[in-house]
C-alpha atoms as a PDB file:
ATOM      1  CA  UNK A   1     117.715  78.503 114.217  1.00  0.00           C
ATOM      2  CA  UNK A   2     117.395  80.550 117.165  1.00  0.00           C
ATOM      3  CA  UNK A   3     114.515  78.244 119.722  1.00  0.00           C
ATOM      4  CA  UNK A   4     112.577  81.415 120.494  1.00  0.00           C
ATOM      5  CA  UNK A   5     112.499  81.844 116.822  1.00  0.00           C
ATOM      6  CA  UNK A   6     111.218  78.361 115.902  1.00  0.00           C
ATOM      7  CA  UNK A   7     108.389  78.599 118.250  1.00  0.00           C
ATOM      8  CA  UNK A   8     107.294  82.013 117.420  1.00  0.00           C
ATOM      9  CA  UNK A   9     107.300  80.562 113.553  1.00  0.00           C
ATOM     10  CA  UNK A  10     105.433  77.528 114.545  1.00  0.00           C
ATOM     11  CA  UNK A  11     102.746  79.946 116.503  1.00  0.00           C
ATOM     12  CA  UNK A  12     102.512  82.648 113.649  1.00  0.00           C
ATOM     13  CA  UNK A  13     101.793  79.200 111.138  1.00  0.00           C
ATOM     14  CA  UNK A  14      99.350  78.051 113.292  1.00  0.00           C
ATOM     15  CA  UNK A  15      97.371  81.473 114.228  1.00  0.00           C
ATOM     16  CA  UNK A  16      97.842  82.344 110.169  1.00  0.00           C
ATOM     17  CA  UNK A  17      96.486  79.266 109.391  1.00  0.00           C
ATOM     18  CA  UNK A  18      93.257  79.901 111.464  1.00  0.00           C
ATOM     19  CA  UNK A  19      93.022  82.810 109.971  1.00  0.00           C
ATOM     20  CA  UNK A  20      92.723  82.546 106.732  1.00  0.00           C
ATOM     21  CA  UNK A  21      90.786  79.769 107.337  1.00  0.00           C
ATOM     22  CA  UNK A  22      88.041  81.938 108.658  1.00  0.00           C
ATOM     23  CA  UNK A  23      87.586  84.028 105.553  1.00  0.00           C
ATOM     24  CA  UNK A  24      85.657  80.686 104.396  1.00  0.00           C
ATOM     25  CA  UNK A  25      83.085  81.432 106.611  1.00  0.00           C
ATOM     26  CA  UNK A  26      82.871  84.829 106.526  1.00  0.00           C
ATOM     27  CA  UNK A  27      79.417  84.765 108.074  1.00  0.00           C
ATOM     28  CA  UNK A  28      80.804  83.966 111.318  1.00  0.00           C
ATOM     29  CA  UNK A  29      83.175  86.662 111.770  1.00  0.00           C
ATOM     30  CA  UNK A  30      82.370  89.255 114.176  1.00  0.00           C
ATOM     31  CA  UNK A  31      83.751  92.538 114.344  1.00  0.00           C
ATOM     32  CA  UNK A  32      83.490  95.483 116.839  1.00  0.00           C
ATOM     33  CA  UNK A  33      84.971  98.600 117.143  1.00  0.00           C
ATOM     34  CA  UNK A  34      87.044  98.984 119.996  1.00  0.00           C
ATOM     35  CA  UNK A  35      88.944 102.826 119.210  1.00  0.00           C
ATOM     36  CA  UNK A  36      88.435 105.698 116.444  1.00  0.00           C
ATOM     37  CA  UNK A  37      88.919 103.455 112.995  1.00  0.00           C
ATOM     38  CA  UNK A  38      89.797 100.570 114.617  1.00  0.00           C
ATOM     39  CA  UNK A  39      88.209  96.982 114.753  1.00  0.00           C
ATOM     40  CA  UNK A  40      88.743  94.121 116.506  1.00  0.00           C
ATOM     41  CA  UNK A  41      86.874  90.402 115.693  1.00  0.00           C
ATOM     42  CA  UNK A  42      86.551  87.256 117.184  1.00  0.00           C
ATOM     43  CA  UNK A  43      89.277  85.976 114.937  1.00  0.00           C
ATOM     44  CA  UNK A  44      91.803  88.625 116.778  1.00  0.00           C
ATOM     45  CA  UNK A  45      91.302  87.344 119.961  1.00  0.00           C
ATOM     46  CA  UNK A  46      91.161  83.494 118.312  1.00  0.00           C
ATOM     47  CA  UNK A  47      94.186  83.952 116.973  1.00  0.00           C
ATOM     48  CA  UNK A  48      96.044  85.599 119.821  1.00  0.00           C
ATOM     49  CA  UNK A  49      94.907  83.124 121.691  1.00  0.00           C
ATOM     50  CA  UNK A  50      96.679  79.824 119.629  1.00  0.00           C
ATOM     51  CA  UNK A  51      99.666  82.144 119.449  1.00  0.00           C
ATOM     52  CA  UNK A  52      99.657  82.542 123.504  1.00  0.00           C
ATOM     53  CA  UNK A  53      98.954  78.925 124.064  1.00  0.00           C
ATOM     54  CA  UNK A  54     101.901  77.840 121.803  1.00  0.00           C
ATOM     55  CA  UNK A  55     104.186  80.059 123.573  1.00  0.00           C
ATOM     56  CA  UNK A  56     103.506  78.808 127.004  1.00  0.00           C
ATOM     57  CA  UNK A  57     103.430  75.654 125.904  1.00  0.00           C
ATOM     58  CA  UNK A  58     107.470  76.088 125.889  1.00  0.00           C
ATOM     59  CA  UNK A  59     107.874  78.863 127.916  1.00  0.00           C
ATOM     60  CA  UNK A  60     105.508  78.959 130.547  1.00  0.00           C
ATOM     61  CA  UNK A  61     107.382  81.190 132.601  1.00  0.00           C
ATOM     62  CA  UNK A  62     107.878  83.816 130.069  1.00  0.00           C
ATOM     63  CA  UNK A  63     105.628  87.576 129.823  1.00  0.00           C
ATOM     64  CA  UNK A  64     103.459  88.376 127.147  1.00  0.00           C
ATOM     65  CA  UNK A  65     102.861  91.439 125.557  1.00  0.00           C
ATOM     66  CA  UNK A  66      99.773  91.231 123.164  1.00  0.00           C
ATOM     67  CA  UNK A  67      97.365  93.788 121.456  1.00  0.00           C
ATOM     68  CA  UNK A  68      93.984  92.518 122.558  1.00  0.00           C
ATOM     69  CA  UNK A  69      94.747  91.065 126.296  1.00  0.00           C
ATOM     70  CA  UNK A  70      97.859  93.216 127.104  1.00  0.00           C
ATOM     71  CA  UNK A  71     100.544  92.477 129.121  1.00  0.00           C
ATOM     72  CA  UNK A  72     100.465  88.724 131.495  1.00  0.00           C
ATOM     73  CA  UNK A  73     103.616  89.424 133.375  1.00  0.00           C
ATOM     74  CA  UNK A  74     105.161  86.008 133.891  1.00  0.00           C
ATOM     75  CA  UNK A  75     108.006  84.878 136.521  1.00  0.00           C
ATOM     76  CA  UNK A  76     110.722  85.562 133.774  1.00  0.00           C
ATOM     77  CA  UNK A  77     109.828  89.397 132.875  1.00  0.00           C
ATOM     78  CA  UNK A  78     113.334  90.000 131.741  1.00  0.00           C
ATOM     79  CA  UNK A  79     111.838  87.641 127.931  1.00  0.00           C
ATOM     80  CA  UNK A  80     108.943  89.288 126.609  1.00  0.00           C
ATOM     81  CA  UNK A  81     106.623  88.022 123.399  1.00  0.00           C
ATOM     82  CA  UNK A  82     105.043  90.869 121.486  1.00  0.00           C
ATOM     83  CA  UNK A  83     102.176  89.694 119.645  1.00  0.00           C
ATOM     84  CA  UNK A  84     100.053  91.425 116.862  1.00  0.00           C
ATOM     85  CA  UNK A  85      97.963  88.353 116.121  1.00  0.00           C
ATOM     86  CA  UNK A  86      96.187  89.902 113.161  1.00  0.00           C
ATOM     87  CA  UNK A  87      98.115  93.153 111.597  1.00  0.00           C
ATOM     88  CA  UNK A  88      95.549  94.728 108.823  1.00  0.00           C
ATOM     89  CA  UNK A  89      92.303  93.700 110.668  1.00  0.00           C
ATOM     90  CA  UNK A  90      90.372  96.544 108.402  1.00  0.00           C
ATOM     91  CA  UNK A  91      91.539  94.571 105.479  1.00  0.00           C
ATOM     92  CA  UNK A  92      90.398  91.169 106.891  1.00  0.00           C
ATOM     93  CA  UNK A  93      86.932  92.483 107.831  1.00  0.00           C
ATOM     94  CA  UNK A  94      86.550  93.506 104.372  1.00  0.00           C
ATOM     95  CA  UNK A  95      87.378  90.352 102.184  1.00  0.00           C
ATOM     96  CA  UNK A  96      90.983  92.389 101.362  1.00  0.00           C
ATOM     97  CA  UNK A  97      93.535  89.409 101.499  1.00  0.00           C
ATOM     98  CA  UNK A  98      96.434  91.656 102.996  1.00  0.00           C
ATOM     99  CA  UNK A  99      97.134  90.877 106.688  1.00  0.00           C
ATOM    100  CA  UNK A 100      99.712  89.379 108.789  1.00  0.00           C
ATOM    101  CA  UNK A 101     100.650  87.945 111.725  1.00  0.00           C
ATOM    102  CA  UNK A 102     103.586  89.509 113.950  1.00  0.00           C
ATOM    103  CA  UNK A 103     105.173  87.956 117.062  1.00  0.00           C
ATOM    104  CA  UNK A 104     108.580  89.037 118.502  1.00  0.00           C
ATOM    105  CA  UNK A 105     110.769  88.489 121.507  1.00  0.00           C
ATOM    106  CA  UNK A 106     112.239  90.669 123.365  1.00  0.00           C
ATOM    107  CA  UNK A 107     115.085  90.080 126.432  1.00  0.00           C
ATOM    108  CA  UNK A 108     116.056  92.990 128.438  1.00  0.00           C
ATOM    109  CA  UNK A 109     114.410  95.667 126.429  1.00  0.00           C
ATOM    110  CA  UNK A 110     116.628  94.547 123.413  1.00  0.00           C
ATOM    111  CA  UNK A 111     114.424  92.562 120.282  1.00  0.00           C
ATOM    112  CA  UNK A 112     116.223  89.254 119.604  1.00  0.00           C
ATOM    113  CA  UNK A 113     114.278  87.476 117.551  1.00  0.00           C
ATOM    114  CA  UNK A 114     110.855  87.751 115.616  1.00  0.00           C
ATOM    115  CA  UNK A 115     108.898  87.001 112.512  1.00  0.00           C
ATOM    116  CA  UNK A 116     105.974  88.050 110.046  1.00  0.00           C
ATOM    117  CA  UNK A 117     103.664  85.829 108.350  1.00  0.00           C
ATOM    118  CA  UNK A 118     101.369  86.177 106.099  1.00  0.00           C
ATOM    119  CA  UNK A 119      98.570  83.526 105.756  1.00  0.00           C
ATOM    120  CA  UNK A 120      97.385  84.560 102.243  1.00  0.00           C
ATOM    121  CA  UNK A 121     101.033  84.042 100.664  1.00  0.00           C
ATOM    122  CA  UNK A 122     102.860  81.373 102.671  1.00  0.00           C
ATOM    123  CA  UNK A 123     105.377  84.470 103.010  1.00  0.00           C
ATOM    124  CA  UNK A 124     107.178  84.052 106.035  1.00  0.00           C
ATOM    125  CA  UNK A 125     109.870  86.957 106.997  1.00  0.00           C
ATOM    126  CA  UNK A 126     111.974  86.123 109.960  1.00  0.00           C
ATOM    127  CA  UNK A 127     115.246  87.962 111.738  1.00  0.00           C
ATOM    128  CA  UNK A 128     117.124  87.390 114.128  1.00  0.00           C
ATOM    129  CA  UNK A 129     119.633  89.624 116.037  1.00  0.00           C
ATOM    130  CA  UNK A 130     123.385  89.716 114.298  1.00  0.00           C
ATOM    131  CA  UNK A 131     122.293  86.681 111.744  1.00  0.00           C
ATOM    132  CA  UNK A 132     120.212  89.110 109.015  1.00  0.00           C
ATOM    133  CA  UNK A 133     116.840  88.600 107.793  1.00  0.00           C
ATOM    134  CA  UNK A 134     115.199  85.868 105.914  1.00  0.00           C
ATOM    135  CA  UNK A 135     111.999  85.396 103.586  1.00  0.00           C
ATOM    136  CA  UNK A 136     110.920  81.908 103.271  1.00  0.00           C
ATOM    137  CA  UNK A 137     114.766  80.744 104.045  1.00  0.00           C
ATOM    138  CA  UNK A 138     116.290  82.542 101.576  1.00  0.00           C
ATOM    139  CA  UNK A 139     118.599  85.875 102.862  1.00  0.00           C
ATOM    140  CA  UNK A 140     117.283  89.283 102.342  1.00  0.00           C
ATOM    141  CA  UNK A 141     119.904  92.336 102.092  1.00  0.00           C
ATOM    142  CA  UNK A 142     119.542  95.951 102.115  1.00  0.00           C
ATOM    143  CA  UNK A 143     119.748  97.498  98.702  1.00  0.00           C
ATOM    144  CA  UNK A 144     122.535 100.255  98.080  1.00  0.00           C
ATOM    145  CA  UNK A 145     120.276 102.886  96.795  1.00  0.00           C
ATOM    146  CA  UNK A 146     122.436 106.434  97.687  1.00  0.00           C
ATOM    147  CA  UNK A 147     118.999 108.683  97.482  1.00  0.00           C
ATOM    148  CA  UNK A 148     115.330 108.244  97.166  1.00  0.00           C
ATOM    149  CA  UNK A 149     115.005 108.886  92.984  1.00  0.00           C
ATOM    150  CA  UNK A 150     113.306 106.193  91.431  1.00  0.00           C
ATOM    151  CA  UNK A 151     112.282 104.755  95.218  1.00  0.00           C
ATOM    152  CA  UNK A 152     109.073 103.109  95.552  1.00  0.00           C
ATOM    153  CA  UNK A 153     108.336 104.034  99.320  1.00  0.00           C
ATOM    154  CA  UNK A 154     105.860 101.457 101.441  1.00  0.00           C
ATOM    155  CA  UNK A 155     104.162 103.513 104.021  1.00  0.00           C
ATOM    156  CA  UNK A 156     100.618 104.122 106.084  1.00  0.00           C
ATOM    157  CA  UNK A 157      98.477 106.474 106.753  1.00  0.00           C
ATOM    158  CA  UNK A 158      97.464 108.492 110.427  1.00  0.00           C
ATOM    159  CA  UNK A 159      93.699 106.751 110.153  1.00  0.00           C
ATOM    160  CA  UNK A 160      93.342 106.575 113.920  1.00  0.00           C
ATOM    161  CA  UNK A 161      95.186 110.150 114.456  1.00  0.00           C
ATOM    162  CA  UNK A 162      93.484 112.051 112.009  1.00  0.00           C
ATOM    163  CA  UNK A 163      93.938 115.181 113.594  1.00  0.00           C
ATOM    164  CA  UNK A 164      97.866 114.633 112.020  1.00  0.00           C
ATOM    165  CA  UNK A 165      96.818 114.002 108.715  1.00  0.00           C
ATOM    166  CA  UNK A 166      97.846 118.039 107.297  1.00  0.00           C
ATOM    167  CA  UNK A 167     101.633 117.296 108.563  1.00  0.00           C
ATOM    168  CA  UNK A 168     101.521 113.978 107.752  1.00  0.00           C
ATOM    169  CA  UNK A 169     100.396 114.743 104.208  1.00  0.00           C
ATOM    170  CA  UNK A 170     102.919 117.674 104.053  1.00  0.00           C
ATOM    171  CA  UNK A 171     105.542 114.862 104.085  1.00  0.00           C
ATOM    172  CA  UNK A 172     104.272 113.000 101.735  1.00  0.00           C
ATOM    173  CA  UNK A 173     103.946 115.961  99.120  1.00  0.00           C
ATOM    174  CA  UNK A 174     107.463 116.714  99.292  1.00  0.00           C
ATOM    175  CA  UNK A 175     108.548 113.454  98.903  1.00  0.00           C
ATOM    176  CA  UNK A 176     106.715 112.585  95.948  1.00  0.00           C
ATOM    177  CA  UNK A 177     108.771 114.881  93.889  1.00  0.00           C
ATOM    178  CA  UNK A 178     111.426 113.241  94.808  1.00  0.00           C
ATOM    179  CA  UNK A 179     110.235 109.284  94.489  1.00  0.00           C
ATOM    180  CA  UNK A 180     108.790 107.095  91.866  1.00  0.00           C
ATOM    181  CA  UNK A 181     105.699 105.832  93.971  1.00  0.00           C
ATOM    182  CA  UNK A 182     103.923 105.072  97.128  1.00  0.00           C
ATOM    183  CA  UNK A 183     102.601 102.129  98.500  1.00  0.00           C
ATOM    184  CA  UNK A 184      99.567 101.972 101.220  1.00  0.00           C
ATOM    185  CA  UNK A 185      98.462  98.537 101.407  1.00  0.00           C
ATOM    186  CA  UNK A 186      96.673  98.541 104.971  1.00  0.00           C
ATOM    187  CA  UNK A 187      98.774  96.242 107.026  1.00  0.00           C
ATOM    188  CA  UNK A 188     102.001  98.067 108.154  1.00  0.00           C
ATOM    189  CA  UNK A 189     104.021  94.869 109.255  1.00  0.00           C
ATOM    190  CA  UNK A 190     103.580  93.117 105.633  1.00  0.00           C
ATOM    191  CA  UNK A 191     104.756  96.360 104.633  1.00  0.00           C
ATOM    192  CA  UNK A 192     104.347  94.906 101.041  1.00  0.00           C
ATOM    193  CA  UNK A 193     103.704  92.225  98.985  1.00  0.00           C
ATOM    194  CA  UNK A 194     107.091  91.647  97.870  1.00  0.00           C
ATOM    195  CA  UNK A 195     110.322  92.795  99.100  1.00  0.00           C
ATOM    196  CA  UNK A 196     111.655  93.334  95.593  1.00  0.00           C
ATOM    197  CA  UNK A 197     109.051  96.081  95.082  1.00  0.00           C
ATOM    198  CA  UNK A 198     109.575  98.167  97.414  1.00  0.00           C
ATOM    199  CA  UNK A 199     112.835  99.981  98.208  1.00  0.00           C
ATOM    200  CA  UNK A 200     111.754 101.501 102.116  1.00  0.00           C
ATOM    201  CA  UNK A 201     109.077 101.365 104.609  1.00  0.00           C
ATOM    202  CA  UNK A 202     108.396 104.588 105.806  1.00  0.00           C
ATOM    203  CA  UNK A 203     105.799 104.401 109.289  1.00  0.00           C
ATOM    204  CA  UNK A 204     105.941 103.546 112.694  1.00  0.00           C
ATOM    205  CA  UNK A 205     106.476  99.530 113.057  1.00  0.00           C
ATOM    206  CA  UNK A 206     106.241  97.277 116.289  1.00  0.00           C
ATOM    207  CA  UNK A 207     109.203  96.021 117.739  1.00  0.00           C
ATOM    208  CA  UNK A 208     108.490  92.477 115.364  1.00  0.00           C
ATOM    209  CA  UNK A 209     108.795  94.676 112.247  1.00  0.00           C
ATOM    210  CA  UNK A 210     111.472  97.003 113.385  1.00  0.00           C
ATOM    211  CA  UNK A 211     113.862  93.917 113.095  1.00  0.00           C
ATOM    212  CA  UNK A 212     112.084  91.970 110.131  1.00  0.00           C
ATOM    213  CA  UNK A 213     111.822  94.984 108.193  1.00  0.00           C
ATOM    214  CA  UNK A 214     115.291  96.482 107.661  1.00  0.00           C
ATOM    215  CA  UNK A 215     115.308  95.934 104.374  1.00  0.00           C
ATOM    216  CA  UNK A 216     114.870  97.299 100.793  1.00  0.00           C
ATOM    217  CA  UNK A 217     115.078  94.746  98.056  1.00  0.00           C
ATOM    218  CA  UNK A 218     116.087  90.929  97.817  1.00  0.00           C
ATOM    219  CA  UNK A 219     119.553  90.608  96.256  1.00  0.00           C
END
């Protein structure tokens, strides 16, 4: 295993963990709203937190690229760490057990490595570049499908853009003819809640997911 890769597993575990961990005393959890639709808690910035002090713990010399405290450009800026500490924070301030935690690294504008992990269902995706994906250890490939007819499509919705939801839902519309069913489950690097369900992801991903994501069913 890749040694950017084994840390960035060992800080999603570890900000995941807190996480869900949380959720048991919901009372504590404090949210605010920091843009149009979208929250931020104390469990965020927790979270980002572990997942900054893990890295640097091995890397002290490497930048950081994080949702809530942006970019801490280190000595090393060609190896960047992209964190999303806590991908479907909507979801987590409502009691919906569908979130994530995304960390990637980049090195000279190229992704190399990353993973996804989901607290709630010990799923952990992983990828790294040329060796293929992985869920829990075990290889995922991309499914041969040749068009989108009986497809099952995983996507999310404009709720910060509004002002794009009449094109965005023009999509949609003609694509339903032409699929089985859509998925919107409210954190777009889970993507799903199996990778046998769905066959593509159809959104805009961070660079984590971009790499964890290509694929469309489990062989």
């Amino acid at each position: 295993m890749h040694p950017m890769l084994n840390i960035a597993i060992r800080a999603a575990r570890k900000a995941g963990n807190h996480i869900a961990k949380s959720l048991e005393n919901a009372d504590k959890i404090e949210s605010t709203l920091k843009g149009n639709n979208d929250f931020v808690t104390n469990v965020d910035k927790e979270a980002e937190s572990l997942i900054i002090e893990t890295i640097k713990a091995s890397y002290p010399e490497h930048s950081v690229v994080a949702e809530e405290s942006g970019l801490q450009e280190g000595k090393d800026s060609d190896v960047q760490w992209i964190i999303d500490p806590l991908d479907g924070t909507n979801n987590f301030v409502k009691g919906i057990p569908h979130f994530s935690v995304s960390i990637a690294v980049r090195m000279k504008g190229r992704t190399e490595v990353a993973c996804v992990y989901d607290p709630m269902t010990n799923e952990l995706f992983t990828a790294t570049r040329g060796a293929g994906a992985q869920l829990n250890n075990s290889r995922i490939r991309v499914k041969q499908a040749k068009d989108l007819q009986g497809a099952i499509i995983a996507t999310g919705f404009p709720f910060k853009q509004k002002q794009h939801s009449e094109s965005y839902f023009k999509v949609m519309s003609s694509m339903f003819t032409e699929v089985a069913d859509f998925r919107r489950q409210g954190s777009t690097n889970r993507c799903s809640s199996s990778p046998n369900d769905i066959e593509t992801c159809a959104s805009r991903f961070t660079p984590s997911v971009a790499s964890v994501k290509r694929f469309k069913r489990r062989t």
